[in-house]
PDB file of N, CA and C in Angstrom:
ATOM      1  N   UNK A   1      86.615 106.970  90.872  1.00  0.00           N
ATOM      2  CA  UNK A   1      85.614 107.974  91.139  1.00  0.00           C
ATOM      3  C   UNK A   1      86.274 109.327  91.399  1.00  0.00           C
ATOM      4  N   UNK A   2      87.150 109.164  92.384  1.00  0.00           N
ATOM      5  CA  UNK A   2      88.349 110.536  92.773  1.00  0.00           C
ATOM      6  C   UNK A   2      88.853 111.228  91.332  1.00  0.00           C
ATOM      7  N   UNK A   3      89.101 110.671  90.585  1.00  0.00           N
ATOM      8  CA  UNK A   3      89.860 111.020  89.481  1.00  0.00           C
ATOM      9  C   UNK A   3      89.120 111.421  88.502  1.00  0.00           C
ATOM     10  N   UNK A   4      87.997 110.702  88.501  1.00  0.00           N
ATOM     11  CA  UNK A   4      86.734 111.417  87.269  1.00  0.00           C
ATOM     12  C   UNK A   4      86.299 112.691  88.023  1.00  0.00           C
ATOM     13  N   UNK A   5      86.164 112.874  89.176  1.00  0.00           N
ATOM     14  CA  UNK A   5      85.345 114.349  89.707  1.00  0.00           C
ATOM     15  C   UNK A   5      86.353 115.122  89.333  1.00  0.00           C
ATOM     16  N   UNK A   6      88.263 114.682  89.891  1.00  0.00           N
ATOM     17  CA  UNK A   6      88.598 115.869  89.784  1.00  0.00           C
ATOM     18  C   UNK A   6      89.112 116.604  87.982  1.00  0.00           C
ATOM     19  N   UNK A   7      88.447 115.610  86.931  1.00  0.00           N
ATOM     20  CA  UNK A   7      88.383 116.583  85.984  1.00  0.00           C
ATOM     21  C   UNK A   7      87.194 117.595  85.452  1.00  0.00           C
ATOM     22  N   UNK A   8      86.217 117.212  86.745  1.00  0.00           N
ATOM     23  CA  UNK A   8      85.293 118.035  86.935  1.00  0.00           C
ATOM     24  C   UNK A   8      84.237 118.784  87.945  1.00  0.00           C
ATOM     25  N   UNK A   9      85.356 119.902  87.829  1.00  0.00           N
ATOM     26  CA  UNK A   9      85.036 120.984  89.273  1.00  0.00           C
ATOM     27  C   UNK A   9      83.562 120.874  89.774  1.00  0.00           C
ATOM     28  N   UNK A  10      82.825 120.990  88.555  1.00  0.00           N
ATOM     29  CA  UNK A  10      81.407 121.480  89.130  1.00  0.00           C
ATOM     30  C   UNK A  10      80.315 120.297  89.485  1.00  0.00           C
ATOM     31  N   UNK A  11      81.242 118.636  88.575  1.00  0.00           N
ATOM     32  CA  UNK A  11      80.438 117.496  89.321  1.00  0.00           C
ATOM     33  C   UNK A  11      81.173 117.186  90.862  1.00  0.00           C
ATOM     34  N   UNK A  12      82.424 117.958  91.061  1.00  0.00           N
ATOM     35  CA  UNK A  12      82.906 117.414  91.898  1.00  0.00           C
ATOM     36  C   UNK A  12      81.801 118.453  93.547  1.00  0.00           C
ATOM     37  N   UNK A  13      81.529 119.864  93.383  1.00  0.00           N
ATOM     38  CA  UNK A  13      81.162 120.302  93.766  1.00  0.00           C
ATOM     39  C   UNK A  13      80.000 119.940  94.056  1.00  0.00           C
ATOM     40  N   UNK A  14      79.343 119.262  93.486  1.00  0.00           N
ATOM     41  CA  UNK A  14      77.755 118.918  93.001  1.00  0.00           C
ATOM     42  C   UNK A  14      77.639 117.527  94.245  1.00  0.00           C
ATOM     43  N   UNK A  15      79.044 117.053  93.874  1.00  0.00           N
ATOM     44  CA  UNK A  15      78.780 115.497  94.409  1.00  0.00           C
ATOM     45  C   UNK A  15      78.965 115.704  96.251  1.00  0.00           C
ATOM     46  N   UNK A  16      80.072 116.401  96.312  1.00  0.00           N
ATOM     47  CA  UNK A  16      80.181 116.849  97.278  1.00  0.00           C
ATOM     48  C   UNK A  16      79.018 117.734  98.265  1.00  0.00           C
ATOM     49  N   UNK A  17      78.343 118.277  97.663  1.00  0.00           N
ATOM     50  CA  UNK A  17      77.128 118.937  98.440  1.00  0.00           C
ATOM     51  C   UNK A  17      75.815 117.793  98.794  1.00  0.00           C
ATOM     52  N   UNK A  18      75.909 117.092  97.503  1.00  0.00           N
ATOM     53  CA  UNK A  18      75.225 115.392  98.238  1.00  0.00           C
ATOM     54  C   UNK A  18      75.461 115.219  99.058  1.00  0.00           C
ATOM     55  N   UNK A  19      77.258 114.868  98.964  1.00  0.00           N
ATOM     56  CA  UNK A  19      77.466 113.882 100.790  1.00  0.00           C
ATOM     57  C   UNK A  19      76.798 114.485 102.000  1.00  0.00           C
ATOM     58  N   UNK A  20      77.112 115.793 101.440  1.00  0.00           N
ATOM     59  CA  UNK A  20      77.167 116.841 103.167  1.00  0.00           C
ATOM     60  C   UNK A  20      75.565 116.709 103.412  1.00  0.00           C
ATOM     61  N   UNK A  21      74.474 116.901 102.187  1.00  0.00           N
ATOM     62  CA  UNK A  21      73.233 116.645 102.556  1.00  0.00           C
ATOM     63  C   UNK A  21      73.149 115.179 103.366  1.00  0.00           C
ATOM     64  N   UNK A  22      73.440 114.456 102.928  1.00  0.00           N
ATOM     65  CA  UNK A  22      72.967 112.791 103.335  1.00  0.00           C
ATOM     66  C   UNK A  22      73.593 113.007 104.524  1.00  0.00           C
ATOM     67  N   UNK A  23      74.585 113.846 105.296  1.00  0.00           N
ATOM     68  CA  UNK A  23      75.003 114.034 106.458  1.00  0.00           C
ATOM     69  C   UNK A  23      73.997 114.507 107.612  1.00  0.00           C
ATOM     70  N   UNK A  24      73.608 115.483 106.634  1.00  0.00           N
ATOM     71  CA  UNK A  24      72.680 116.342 107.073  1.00  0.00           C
ATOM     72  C   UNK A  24      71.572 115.808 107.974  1.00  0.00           C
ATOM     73  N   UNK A  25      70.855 114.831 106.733  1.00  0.00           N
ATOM     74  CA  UNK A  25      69.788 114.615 106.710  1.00  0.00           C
ATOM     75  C   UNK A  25      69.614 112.982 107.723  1.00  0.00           C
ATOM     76  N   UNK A  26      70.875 112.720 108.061  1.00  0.00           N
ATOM     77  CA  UNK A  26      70.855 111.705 109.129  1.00  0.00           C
ATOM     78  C   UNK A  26      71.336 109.785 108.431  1.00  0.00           C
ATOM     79  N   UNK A  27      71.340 110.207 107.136  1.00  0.00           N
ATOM     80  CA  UNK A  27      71.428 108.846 106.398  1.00  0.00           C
ATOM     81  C   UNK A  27      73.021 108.809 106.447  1.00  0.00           C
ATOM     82  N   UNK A  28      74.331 109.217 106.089  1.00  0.00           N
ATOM     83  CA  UNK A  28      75.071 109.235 106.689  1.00  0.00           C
ATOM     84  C   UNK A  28      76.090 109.716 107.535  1.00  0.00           C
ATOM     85  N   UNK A  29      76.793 109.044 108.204  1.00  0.00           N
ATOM     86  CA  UNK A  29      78.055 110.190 109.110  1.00  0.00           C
ATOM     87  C   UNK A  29      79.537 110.165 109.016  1.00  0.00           C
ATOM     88  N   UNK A  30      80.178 110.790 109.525  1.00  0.00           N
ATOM     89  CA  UNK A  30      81.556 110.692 109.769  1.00  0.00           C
ATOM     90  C   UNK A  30      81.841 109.856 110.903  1.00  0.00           C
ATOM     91  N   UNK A  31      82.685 108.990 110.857  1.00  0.00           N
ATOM     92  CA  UNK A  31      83.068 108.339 112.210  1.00  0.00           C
ATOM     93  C   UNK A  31      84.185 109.326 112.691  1.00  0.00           C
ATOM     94  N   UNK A  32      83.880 108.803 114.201  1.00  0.00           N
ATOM     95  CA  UNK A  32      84.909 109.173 114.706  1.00  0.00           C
ATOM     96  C   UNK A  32      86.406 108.593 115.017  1.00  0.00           C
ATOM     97  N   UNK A  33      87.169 109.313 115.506  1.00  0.00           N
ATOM     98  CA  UNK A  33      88.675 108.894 115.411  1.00  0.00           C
ATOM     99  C   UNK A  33      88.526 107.581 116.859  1.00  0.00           C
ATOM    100  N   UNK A  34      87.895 107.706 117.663  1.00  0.00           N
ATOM    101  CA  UNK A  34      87.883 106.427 118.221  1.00  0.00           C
ATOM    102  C   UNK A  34      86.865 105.598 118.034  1.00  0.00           C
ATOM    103  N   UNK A  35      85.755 105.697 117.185  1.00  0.00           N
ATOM    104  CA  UNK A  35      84.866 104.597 116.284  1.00  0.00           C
ATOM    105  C   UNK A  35      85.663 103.879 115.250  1.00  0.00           C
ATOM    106  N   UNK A  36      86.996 104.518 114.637  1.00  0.00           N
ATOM    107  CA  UNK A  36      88.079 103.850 113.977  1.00  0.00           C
ATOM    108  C   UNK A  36      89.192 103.040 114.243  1.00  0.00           C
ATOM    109  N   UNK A  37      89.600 103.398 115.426  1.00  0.00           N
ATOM    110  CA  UNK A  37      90.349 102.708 116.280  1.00  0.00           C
ATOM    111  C   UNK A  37      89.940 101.752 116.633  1.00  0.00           C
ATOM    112  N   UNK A  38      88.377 101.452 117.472  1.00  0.00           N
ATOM    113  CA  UNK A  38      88.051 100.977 118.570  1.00  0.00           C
ATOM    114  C   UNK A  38      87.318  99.454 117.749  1.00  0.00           C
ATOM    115  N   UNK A  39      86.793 100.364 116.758  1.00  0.00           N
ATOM    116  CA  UNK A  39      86.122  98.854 115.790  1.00  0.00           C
ATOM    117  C   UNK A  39      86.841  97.507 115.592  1.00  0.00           C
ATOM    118  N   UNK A  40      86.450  96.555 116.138  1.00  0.00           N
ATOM    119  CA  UNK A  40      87.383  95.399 116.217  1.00  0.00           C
ATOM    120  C   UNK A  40      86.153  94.057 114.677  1.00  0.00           C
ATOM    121  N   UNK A  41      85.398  94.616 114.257  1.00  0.00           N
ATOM    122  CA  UNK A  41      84.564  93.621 113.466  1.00  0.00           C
ATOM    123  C   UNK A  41      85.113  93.810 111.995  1.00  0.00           C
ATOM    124  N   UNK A  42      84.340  93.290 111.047  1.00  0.00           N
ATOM    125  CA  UNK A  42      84.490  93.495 109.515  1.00  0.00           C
ATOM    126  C   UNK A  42      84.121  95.105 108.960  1.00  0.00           C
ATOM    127  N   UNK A  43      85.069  95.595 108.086  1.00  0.00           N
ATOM    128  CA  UNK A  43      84.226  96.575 107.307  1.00  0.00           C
ATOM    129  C   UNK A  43      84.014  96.488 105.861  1.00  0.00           C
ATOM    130  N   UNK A  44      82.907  96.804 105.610  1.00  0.00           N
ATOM    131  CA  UNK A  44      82.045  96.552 104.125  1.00  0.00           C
ATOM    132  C   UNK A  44      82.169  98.070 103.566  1.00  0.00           C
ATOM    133  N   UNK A  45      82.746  98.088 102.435  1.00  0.00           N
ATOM    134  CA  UNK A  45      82.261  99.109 101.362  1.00  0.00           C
ATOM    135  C   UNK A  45      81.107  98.944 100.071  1.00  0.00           C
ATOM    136  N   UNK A  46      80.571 100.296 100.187  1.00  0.00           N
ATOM    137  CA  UNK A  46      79.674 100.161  99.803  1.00  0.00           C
ATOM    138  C   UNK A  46      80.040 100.888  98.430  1.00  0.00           C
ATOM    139  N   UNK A  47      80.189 100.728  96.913  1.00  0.00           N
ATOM    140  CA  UNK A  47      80.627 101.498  95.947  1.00  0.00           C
ATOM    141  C   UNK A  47      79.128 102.469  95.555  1.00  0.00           C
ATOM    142  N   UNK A  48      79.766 103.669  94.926  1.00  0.00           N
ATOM    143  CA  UNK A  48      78.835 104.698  94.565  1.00  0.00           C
ATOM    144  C   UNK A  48      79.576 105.495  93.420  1.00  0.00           C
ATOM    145  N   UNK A  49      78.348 105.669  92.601  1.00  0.00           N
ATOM    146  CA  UNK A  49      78.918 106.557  91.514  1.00  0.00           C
ATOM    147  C   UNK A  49      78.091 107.767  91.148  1.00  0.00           C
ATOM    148  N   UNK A  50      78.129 108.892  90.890  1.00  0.00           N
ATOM    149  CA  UNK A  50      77.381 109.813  90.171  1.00  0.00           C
ATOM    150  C   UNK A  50      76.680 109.267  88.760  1.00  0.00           C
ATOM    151  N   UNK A  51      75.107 110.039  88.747  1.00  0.00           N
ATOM    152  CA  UNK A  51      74.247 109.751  87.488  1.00  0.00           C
ATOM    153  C   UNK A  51      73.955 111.605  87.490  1.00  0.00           C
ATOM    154  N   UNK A  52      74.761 111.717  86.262  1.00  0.00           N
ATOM    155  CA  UNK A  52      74.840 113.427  85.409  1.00  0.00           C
ATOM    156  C   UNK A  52      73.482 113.207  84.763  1.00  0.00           C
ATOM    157  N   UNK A  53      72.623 114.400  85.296  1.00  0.00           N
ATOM    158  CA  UNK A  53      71.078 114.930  85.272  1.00  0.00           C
ATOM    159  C   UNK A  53      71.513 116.367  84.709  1.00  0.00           C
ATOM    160  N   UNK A  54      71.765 116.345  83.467  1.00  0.00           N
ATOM    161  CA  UNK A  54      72.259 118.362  82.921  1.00  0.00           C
ATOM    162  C   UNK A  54      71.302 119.042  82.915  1.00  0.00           C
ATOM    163  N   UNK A  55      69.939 118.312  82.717  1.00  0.00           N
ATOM    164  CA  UNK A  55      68.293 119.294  82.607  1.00  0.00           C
ATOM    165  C   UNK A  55      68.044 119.639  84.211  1.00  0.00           C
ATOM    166  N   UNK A  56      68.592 118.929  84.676  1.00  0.00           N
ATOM    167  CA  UNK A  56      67.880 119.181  86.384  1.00  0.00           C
ATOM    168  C   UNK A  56      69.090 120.213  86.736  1.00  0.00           C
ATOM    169  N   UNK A  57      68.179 121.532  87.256  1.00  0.00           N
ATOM    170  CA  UNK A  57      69.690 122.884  87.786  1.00  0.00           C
ATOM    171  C   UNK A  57      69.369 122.603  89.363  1.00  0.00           C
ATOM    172  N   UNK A  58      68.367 121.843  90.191  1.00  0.00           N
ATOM    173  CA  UNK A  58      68.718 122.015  91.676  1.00  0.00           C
ATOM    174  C   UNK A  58      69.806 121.014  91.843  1.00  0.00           C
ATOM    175  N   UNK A  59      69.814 119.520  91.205  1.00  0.00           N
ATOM    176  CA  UNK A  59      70.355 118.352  91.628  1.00  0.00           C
ATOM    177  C   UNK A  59      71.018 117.955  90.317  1.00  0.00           C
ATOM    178  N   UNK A  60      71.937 118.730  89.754  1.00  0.00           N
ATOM    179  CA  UNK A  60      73.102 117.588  88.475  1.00  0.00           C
ATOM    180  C   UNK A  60      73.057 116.591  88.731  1.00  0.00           C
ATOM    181  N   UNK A  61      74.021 116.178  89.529  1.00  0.00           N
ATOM    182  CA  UNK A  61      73.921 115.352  89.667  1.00  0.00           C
ATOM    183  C   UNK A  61      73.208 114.088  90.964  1.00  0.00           C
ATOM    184  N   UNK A  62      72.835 112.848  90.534  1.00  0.00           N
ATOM    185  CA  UNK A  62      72.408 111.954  91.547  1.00  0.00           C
ATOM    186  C   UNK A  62      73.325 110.732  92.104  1.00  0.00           C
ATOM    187  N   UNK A  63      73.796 110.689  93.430  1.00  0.00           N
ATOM    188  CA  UNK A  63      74.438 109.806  93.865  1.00  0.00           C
ATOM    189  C   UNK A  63      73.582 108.145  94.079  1.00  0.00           C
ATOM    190  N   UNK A  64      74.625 107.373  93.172  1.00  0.00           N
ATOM    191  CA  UNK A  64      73.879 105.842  93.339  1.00  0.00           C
ATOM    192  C   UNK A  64      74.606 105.288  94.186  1.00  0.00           C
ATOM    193  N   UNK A  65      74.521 104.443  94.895  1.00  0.00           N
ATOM    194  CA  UNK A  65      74.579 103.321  95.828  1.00  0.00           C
ATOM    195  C   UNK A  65      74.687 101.704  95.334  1.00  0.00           C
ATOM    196  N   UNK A  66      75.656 101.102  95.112  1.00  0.00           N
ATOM    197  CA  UNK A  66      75.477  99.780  94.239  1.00  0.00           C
ATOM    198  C   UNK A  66      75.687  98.668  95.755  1.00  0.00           C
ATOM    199  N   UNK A  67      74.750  98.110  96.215  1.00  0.00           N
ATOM    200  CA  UNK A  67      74.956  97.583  97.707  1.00  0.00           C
ATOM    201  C   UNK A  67      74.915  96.163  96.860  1.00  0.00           C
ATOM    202  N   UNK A  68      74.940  95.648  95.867  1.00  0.00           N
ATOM    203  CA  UNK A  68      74.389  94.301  95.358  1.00  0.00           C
ATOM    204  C   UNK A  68      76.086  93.846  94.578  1.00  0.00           C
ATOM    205  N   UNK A  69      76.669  94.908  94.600  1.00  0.00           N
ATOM    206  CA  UNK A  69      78.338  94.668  93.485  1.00  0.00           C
ATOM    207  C   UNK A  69      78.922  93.766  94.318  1.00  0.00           C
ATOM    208  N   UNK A  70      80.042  93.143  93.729  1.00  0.00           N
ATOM    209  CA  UNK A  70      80.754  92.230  94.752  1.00  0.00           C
ATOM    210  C   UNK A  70      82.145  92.314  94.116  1.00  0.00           C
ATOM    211  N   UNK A  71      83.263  92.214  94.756  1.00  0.00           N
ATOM    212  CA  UNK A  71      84.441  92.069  94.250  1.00  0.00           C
ATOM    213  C   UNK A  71      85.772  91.313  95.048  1.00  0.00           C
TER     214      UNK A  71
END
């Protein structure tokens, strides 16, 4: 995912103003440096990829969420 944005500035920009919204907007956060430390349970990743929308100029792109992948 890192490597596909960074051959592109303006999805990378795009994708990036997502996160900070979903920050924003309470769906997700940054942990903190002792929520990282202190966590003694399992952690789950959740994979996500960009869906390129070129007709749409507020939202290029849309961030997906694949919570069902397994690896």
């Amino acid at each position: 995912m890192e490597q596909r944005l960074k051959k592109n500035p303006e999805h990378a920009t795009a994708y990036n103003k997502q996160m900070n919204e979903m920050c924003e907007m309470g769906f997700a956060r940054k942990l903190t440096e002792d929520e990282l430390t202190s966590y003694q349970g399992p952690v789950h990743y959740i994979s996500h990829h960009e869906i390129v929308r070129p007709g749409n100029q507020s939202t290029p792109i849309s961030i997906v969420f694949n919570s069902s992948s397994s690896y």
